[in-house]
N, C-alpha and C. Protein backbone atom coordinates (compact mmCIF):
# COMPACT_ATOMS: atom_id res chain seq x y z
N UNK A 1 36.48 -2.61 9.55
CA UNK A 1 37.30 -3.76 9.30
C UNK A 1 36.45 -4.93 8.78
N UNK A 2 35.43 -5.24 9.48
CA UNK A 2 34.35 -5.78 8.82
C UNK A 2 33.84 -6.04 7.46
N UNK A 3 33.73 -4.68 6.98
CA UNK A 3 33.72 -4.51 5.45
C UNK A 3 34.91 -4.77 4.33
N UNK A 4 36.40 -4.94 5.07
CA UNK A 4 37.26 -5.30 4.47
C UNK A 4 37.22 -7.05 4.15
N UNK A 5 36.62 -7.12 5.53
CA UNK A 5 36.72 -8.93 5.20
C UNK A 5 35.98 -9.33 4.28
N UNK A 6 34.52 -8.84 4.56
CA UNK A 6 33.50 -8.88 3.39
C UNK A 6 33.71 -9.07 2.22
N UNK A 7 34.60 -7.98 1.72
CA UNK A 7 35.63 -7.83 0.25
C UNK A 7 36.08 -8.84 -0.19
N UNK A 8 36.56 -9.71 0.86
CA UNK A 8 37.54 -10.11 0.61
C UNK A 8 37.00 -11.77 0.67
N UNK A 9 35.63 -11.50 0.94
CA UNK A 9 35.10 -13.26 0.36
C UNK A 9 35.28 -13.84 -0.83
N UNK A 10 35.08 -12.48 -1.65
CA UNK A 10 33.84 -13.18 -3.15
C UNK A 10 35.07 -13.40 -4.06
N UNK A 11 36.52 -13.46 -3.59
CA UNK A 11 37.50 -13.59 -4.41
C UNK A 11 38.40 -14.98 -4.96
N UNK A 12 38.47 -15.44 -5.68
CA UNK A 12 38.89 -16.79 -6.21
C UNK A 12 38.00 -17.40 -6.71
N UNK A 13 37.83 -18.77 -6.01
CA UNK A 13 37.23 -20.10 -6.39
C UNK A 13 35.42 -20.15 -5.92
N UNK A 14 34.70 -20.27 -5.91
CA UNK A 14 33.66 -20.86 -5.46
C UNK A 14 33.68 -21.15 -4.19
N UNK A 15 34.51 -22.74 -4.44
CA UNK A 15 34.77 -22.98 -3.41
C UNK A 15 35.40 -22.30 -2.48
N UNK A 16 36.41 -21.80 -2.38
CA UNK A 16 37.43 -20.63 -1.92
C UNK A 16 36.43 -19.42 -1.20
N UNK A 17 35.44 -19.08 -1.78
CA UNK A 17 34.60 -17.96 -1.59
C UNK A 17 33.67 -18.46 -0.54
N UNK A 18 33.05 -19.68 -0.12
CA UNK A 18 32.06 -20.46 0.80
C UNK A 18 33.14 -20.96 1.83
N UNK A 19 34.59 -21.44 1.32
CA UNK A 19 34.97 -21.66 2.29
C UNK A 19 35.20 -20.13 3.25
N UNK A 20 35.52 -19.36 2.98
CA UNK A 20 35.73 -17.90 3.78
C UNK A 20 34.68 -17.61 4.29
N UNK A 21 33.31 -17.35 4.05
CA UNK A 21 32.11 -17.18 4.39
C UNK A 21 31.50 -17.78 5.56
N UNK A 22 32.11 -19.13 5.55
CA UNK A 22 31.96 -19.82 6.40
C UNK A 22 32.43 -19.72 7.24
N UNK A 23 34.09 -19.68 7.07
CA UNK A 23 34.94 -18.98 8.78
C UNK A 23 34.73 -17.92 9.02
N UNK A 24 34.22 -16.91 8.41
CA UNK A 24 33.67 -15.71 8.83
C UNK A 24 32.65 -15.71 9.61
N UNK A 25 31.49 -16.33 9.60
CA UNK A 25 30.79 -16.89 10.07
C UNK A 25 30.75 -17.11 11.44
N UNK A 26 31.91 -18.46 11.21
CA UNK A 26 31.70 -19.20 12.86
C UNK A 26 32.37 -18.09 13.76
N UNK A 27 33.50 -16.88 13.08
CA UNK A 27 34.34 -15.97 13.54
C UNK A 27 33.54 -15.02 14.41
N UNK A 28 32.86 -14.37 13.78
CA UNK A 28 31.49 -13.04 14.13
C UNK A 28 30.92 -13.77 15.17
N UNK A 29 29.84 -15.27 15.68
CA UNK A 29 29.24 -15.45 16.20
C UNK A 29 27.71 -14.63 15.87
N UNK A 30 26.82 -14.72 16.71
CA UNK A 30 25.30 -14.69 16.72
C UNK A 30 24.57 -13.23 16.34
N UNK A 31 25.82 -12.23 16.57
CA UNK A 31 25.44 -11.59 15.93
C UNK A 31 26.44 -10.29 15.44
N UNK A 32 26.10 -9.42 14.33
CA UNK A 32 27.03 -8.72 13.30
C UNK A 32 25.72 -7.07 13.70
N UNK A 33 27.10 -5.98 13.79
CA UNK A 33 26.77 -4.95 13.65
C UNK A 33 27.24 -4.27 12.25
N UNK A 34 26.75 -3.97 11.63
CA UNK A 34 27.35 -3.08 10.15
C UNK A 34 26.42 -1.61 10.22
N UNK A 35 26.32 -1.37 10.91
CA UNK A 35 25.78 0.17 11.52
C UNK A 35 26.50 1.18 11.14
N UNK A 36 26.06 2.15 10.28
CA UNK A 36 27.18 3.27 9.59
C UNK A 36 27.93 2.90 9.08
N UNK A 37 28.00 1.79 8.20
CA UNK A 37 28.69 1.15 7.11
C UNK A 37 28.45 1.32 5.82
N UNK A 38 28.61 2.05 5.22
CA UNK A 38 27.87 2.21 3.45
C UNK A 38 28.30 1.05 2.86
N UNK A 39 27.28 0.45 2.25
CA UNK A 39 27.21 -0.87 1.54
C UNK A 39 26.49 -0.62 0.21
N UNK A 40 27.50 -0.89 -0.63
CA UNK A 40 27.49 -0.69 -1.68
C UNK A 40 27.02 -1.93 -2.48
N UNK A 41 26.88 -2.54 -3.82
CA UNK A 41 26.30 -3.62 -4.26
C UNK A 41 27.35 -4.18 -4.07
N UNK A 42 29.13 -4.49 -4.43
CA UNK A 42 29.72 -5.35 -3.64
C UNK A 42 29.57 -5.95 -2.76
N UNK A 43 29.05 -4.87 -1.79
CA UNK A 43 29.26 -5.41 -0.38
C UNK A 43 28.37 -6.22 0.15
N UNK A 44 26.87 -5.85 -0.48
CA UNK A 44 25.80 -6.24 -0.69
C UNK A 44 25.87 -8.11 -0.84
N UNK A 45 26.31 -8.07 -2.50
CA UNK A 45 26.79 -9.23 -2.80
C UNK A 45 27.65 -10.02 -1.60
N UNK A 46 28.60 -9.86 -1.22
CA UNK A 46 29.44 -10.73 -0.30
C UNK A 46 28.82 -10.49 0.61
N UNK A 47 27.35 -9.67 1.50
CA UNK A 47 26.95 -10.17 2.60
C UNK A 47 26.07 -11.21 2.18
N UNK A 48 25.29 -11.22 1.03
CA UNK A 48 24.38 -12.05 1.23
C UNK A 48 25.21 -13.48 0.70
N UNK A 49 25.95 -13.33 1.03
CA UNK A 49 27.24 -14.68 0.54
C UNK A 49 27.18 -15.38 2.06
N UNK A 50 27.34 -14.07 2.60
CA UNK A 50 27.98 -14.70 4.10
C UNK A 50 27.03 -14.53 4.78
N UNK A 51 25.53 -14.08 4.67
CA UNK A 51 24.61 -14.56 5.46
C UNK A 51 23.48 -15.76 4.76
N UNK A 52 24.25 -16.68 3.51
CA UNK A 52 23.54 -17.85 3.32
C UNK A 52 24.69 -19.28 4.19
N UNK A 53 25.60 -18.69 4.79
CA UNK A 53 26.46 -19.55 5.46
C UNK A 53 26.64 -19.26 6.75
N UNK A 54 25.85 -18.33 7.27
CA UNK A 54 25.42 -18.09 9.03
C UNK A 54 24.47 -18.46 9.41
N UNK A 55 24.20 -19.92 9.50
CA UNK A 55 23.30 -20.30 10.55
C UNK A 55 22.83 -19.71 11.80
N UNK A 56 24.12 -19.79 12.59
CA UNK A 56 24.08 -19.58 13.79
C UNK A 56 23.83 -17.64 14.28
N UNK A 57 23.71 -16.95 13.21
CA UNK A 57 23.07 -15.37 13.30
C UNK A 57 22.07 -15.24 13.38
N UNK A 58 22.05 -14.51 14.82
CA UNK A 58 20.13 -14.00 15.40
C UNK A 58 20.15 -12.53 15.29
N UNK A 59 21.48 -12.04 14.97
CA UNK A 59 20.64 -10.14 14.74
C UNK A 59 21.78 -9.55 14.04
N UNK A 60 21.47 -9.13 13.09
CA UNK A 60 22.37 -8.39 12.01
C UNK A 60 21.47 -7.09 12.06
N UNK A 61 22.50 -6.20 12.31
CA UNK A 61 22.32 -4.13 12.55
C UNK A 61 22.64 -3.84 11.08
N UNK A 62 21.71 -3.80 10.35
CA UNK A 62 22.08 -2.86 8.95
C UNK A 62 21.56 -1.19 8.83
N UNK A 63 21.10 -0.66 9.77
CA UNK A 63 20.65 0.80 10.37
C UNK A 63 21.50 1.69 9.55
N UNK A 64 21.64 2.43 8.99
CA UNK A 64 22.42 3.69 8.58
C UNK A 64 23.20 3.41 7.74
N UNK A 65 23.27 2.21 6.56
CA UNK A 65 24.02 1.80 5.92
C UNK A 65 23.74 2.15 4.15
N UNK A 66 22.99 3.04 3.85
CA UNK A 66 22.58 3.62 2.77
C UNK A 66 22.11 2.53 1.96
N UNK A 67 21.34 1.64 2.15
CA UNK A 67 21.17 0.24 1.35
C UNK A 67 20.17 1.16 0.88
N UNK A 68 20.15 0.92 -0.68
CA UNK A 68 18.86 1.04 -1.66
C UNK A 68 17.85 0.00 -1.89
N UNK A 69 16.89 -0.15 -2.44
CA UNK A 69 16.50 -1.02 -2.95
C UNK A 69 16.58 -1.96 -3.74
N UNK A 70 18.09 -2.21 -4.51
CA UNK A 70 18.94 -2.43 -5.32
C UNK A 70 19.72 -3.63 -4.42
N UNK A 71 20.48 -2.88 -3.62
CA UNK A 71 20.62 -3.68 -2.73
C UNK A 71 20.24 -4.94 -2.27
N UNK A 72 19.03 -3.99 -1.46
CA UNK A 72 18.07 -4.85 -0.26
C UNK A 72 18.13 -6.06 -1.03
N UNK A 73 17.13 -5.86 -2.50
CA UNK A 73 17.00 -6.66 -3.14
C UNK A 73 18.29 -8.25 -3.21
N UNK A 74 19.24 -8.20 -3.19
CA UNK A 74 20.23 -9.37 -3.01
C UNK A 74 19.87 -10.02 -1.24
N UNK A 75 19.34 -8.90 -0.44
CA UNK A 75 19.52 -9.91 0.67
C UNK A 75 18.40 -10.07 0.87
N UNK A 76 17.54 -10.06 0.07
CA UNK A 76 16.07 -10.15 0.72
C UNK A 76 15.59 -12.08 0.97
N UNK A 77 16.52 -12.47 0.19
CA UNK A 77 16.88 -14.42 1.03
C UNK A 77 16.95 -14.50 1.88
N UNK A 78 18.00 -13.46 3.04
CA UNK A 78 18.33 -13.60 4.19
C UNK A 78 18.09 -12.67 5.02
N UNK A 79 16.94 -11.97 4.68
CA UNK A 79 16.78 -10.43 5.22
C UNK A 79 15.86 -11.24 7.01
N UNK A 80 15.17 -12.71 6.76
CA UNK A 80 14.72 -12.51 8.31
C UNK A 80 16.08 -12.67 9.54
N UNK A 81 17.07 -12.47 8.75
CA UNK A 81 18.09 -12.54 10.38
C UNK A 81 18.63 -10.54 10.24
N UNK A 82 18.10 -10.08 9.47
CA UNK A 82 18.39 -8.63 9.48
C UNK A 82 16.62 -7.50 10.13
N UNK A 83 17.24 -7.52 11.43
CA UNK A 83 16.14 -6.77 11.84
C UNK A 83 16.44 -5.46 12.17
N UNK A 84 17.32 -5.15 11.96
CA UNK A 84 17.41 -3.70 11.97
C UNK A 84 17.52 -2.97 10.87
N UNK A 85 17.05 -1.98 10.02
CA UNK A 85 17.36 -1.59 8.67
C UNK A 85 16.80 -0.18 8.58
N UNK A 86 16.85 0.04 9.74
CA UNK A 86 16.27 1.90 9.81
C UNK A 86 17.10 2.80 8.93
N UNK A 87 17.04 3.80 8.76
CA UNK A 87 17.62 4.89 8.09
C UNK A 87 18.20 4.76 7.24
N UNK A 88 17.64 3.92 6.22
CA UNK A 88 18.13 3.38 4.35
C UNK A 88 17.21 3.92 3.37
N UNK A 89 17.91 4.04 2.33
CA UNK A 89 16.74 4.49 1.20
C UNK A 89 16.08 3.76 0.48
N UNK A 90 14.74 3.03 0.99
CA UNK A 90 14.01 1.90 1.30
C UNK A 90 12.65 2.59 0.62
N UNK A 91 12.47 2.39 -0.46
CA UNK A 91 10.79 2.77 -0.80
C UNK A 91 10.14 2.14 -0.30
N UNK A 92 8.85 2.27 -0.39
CA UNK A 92 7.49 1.81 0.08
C UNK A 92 7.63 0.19 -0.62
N UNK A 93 7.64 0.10 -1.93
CA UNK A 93 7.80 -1.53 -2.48
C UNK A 93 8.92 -2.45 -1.49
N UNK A 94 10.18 -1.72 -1.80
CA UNK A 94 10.80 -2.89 -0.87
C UNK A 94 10.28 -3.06 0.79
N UNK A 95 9.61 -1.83 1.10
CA UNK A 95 9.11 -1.79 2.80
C UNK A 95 7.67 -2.59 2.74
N UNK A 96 6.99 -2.74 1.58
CA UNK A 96 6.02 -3.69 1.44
C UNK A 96 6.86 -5.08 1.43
N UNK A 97 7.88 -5.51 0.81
CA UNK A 97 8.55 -7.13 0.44
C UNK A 97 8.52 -7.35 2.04
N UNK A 98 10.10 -6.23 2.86
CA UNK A 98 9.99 -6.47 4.05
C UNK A 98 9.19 -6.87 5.34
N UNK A 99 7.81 -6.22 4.81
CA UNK A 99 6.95 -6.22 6.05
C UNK A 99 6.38 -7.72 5.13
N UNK A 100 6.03 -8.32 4.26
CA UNK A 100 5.76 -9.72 3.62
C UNK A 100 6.54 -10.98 4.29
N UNK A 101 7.85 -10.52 4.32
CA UNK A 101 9.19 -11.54 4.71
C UNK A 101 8.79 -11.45 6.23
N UNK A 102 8.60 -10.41 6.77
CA UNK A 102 8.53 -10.52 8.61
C UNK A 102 7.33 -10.70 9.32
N UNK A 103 6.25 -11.10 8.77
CA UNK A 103 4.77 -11.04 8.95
C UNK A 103 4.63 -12.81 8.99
N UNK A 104 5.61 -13.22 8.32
CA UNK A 104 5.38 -14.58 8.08
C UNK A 104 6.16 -15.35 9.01
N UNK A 105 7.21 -14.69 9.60
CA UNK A 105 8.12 -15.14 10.54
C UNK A 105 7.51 -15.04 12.11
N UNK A 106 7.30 -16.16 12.90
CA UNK A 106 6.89 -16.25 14.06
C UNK A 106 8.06 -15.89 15.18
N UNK A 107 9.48 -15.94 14.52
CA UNK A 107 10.79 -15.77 15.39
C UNK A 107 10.60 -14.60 15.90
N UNK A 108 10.09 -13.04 15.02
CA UNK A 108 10.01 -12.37 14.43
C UNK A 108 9.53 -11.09 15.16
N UNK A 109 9.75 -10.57 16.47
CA UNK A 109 9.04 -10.00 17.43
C UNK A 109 8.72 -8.34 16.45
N UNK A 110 10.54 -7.84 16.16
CA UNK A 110 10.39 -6.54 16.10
C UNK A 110 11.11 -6.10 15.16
N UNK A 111 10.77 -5.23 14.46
CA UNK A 111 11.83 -4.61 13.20
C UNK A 111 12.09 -3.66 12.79
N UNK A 112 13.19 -2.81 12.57
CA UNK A 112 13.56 -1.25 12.84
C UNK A 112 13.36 -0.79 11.80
């Protein structure tokens, strides 16, 4: 259901699209599971929509979600509130960006 809402950001106005992102947002709270979710570059796109308007997110589960490097690549802005990202098809380059982005982060204990 999750992934339906997602969809259903990036549609209209700009504005229209940040405003949704945003109540999505305060909606979910601190933290979002998308665990066995295939995320496709759509989806991709409208998360990293809605995780430049979640402040308040300390752990996003992207584990088993077939993200490519293609992907990753769109959330790699907001990839330090995504610490879980096990079992994706993640080359060595983007697992080099990742370990760059989380090496620098002191928040930053552990990463799947």
């Amino acid at each position: 259901m999750l992934l339906q809402f997602l969809s259903l950001l990036c549609v209209g106005t700009d504005v229209e699209c940040v405003r949704r992102a945003v109540a999505l947002s305060r909606a979910l709270g601190k933290m979002v599971i998308l665990s066995q979710t295939r995320l496709d570059q759509q989806a991709c796109r409208s998360l990293a929509l809605f995780l430049e308007h979640s402040e308040g997110l300390s752990e996003l589960d992207l584990s088993h979600c077939q993200l490519t490097n293609h992907c990753l690549q769109m959330l790699f802005a907001h990839q330090h509130k995504a610490h879980i990202l096990d079992h994706n098809d993640i080359t060595d380059v983007s697992a080099k960006r990742i370990y760059d982005t989380f090496s620098t982060n002191n928040n930053i204990h552990t990463v799947r």
